[in-house]
PDB file of N, CA and C in Angstrom:
ATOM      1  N   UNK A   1      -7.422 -27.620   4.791  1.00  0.00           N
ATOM      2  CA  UNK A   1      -6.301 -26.760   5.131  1.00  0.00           C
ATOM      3  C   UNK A   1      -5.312 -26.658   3.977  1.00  0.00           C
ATOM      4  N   UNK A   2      -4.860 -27.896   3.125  1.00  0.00           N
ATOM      5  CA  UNK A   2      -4.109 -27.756   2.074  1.00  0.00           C
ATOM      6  C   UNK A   2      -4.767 -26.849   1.230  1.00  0.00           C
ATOM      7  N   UNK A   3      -5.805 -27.039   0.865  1.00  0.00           N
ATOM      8  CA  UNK A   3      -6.579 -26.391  -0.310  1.00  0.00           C
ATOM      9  C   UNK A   3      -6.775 -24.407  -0.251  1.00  0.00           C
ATOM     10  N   UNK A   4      -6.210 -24.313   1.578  1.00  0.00           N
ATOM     11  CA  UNK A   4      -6.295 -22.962   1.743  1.00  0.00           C
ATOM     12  C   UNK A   4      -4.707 -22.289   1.439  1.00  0.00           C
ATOM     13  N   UNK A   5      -3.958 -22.969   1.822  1.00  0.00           N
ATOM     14  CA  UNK A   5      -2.332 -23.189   1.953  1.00  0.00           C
ATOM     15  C   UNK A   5      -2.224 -22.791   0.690  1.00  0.00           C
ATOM     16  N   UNK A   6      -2.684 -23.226  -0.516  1.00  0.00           N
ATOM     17  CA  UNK A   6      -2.736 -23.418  -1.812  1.00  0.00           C
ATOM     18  C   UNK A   6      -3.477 -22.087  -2.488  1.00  0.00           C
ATOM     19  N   UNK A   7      -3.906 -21.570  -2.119  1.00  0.00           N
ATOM     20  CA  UNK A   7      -4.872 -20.473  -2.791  1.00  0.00           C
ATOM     21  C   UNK A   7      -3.834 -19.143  -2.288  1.00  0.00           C
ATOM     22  N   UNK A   8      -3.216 -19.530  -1.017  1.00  0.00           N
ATOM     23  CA  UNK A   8      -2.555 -18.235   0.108  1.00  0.00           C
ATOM     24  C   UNK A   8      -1.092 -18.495  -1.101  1.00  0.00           C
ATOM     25  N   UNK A   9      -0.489 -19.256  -1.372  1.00  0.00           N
ATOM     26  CA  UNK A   9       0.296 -19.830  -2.277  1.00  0.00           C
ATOM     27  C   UNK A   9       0.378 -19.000  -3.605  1.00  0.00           C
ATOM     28  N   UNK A  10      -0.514 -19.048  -4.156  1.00  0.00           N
ATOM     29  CA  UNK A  10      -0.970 -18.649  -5.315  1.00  0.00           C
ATOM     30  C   UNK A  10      -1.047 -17.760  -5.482  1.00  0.00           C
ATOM     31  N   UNK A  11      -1.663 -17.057  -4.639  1.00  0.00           N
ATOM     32  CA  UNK A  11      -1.992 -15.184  -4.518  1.00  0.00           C
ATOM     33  C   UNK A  11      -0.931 -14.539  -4.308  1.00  0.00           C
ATOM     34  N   UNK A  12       0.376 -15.283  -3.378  1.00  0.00           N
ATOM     35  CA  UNK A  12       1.553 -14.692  -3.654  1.00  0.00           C
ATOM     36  C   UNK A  12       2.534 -14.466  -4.773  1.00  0.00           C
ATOM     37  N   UNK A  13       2.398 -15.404  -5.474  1.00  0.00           N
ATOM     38  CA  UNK A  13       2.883 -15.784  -6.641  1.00  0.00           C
ATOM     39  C   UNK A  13       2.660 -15.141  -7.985  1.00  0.00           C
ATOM     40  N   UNK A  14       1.378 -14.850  -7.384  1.00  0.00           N
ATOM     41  CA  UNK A  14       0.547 -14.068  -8.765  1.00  0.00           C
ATOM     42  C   UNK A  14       0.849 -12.247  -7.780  1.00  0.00           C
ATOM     43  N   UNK A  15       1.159 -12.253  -7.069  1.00  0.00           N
ATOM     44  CA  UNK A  15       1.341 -10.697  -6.934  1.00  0.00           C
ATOM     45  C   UNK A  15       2.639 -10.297  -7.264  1.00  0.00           C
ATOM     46  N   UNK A  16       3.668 -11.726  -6.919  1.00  0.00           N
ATOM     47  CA  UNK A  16       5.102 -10.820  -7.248  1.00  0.00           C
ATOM     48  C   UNK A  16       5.312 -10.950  -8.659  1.00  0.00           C
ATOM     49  N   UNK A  17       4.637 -11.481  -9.531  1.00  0.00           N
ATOM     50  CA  UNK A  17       4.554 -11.380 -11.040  1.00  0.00           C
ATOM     51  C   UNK A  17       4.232 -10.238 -11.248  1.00  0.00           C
ATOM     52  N   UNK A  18       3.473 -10.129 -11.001  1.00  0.00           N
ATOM     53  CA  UNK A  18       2.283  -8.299 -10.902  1.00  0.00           C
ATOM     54  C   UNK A  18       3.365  -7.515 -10.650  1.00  0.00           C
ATOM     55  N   UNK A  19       4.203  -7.552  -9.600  1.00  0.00           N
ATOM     56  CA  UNK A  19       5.135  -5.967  -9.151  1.00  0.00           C
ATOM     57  C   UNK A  19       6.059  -6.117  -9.318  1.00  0.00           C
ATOM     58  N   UNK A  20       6.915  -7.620  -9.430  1.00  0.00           N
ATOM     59  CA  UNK A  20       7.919  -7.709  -9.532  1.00  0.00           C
ATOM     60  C   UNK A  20       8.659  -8.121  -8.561  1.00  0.00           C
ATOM     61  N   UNK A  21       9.912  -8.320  -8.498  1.00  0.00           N
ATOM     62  CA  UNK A  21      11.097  -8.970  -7.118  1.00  0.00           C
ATOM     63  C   UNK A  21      10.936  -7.540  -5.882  1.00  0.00           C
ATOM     64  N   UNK A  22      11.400  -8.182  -4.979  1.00  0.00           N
ATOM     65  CA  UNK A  22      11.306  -7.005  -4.015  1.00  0.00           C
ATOM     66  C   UNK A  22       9.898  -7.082  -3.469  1.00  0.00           C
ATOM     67  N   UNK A  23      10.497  -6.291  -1.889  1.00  0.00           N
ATOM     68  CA  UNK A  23       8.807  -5.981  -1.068  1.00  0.00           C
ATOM     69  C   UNK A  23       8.423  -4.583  -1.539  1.00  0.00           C
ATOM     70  N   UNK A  24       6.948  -4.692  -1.535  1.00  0.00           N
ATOM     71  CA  UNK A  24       5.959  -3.837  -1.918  1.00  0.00           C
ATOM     72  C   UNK A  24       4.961  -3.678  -0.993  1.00  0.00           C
ATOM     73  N   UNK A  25       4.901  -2.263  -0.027  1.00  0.00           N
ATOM     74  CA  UNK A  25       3.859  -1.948   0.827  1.00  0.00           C
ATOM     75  C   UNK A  25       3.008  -1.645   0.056  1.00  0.00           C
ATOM     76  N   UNK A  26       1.792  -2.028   0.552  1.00  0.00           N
ATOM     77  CA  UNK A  26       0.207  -1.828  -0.018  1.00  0.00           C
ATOM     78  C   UNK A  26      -0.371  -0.632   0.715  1.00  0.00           C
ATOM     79  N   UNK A  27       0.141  -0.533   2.113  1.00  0.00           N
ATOM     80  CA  UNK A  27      -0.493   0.891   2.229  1.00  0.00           C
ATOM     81  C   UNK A  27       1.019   1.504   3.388  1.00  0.00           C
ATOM     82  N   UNK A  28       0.619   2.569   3.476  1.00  0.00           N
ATOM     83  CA  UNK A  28       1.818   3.489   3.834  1.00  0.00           C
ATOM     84  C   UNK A  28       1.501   3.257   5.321  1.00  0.00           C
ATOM     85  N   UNK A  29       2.288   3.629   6.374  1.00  0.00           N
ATOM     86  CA  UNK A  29       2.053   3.685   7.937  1.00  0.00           C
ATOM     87  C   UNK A  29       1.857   4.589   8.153  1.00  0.00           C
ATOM     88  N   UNK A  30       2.362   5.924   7.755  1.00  0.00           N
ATOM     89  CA  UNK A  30       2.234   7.019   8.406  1.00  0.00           C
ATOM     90  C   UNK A  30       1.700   7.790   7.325  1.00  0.00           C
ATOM     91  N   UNK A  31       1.487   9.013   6.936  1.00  0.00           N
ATOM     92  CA  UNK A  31       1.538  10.339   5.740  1.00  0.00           C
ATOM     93  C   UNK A  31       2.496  11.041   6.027  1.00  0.00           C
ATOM     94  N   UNK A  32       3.275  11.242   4.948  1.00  0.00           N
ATOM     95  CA  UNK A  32       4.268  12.475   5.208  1.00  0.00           C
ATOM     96  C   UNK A  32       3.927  14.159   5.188  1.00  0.00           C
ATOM     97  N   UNK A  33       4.544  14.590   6.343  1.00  0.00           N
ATOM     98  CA  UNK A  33       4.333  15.987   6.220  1.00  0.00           C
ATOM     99  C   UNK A  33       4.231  16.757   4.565  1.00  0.00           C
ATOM    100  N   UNK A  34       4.965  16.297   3.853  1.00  0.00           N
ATOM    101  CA  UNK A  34       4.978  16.986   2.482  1.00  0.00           C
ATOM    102  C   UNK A  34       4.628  16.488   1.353  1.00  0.00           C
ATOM    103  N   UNK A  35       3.751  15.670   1.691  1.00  0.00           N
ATOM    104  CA  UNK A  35       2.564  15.135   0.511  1.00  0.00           C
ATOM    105  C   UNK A  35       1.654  16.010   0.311  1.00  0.00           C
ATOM    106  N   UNK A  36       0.818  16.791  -0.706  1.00  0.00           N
ATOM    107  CA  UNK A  36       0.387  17.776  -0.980  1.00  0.00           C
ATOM    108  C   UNK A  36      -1.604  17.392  -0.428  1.00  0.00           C
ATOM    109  N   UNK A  37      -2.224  18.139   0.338  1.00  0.00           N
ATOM    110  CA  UNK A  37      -2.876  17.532   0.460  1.00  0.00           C
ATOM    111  C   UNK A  37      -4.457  19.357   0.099  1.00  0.00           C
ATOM    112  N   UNK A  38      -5.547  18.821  -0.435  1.00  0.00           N
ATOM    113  CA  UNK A  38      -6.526  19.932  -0.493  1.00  0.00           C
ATOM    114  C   UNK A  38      -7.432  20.440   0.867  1.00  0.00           C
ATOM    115  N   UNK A  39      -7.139  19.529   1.523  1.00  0.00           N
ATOM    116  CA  UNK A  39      -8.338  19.688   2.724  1.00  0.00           C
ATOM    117  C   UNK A  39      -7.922  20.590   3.748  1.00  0.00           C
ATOM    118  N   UNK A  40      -9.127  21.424   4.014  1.00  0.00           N
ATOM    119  CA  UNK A  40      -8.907  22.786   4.939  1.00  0.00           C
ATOM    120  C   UNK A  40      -7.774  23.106   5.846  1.00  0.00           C
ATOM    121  N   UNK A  41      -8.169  21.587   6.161  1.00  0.00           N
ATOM    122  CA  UNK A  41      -7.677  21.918   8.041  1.00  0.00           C
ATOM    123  C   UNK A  41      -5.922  21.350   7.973  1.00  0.00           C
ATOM    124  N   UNK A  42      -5.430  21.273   6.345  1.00  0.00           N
ATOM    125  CA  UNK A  42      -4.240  20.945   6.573  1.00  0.00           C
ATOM    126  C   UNK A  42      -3.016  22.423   5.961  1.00  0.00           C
ATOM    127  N   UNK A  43      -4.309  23.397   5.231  1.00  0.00           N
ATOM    128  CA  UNK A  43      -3.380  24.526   4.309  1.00  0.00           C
ATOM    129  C   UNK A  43      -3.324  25.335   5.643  1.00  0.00           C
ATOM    130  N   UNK A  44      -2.925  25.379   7.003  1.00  0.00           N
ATOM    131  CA  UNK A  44      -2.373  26.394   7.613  1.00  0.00           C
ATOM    132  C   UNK A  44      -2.902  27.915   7.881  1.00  0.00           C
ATOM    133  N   UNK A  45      -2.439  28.625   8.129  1.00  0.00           N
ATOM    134  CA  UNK A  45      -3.292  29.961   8.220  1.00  0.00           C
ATOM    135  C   UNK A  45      -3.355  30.993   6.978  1.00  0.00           C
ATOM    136  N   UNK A  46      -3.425  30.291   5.979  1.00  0.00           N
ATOM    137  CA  UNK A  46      -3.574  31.223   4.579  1.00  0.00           C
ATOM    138  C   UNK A  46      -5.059  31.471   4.746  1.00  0.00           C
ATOM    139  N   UNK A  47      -5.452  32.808   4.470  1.00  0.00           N
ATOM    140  CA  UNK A  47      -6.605  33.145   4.637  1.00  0.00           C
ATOM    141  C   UNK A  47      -7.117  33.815   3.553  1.00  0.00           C
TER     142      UNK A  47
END
Protein backbone atom coordinates (compact mmCIF):
# COMPACT_ATOMS: atom_id res chain seq x y z
CA UNK A 1 0.00 0.00 0.00
CA UNK A 2 2.91 2.46 0.79
CA UNK A 3 4.64 1.63 -2.37
CA UNK A 4 1.21 2.59 -4.21
CA UNK A 5 0.70 5.85 -1.98
CA UNK A 6 4.16 6.60 -3.35
CA UNK A 7 3.88 6.25 -7.09
CA UNK A 8 0.05 8.22 -6.67
CA UNK A 9 2.57 10.79 -4.84
CA UNK A 10 4.83 11.13 -7.49
CA UNK A 11 2.63 11.38 -10.45
CA UNK A 12 1.26 14.36 -8.77
CA UNK A 13 4.25 16.01 -8.31
CA UNK A 14 5.57 15.36 -11.58
CA UNK A 15 2.31 16.81 -13.20
CA UNK A 16 2.23 20.09 -11.34
CA UNK A 17 5.88 20.60 -12.53
CA UNK A 18 4.58 19.83 -16.04
CA UNK A 19 1.65 22.66 -15.84
CA UNK A 20 2.49 24.48 -13.22
CA UNK A 21 0.61 25.95 -9.77
CA UNK A 22 -3.05 25.93 -10.12
CA UNK A 23 -5.85 23.25 -11.12
CA UNK A 24 -5.79 21.93 -14.53
CA UNK A 25 -8.85 20.00 -16.09
CA UNK A 26 -7.77 17.17 -18.31
CA UNK A 27 -10.93 16.94 -20.00
CA UNK A 28 -13.80 19.46 -20.33
CA UNK A 29 -17.52 18.44 -18.91
CA UNK A 30 -19.51 19.78 -21.28
CA UNK A 31 -18.63 21.35 -25.21
CA UNK A 32 -19.45 24.72 -25.73
CA UNK A 33 -21.98 25.85 -28.11
CA UNK A 34 -19.23 27.99 -29.91
CA UNK A 35 -16.38 25.80 -30.35
CA UNK A 36 -16.06 25.45 -34.06
CA UNK A 37 -16.86 22.09 -34.97
CA UNK A 38 -16.74 20.21 -39.03
CA UNK A 39 -19.26 17.53 -38.59
CA UNK A 40 -22.58 17.58 -40.53
CA UNK A 41 -25.04 17.30 -38.12
CA UNK A 42 -23.67 20.34 -36.17
CA UNK A 43 -23.44 23.23 -39.38
CA UNK A 44 -27.32 23.79 -39.18
CA UNK A 45 -29.41 24.23 -42.24
CA UNK A 46 -26.77 25.64 -44.67
CA UNK A 47 -27.38 23.78 -47.68
Amino acid sequence: MDAVKAMRRGGREAERELLGPGFHALNRPYKSKKTYTRKKKHKGGWK
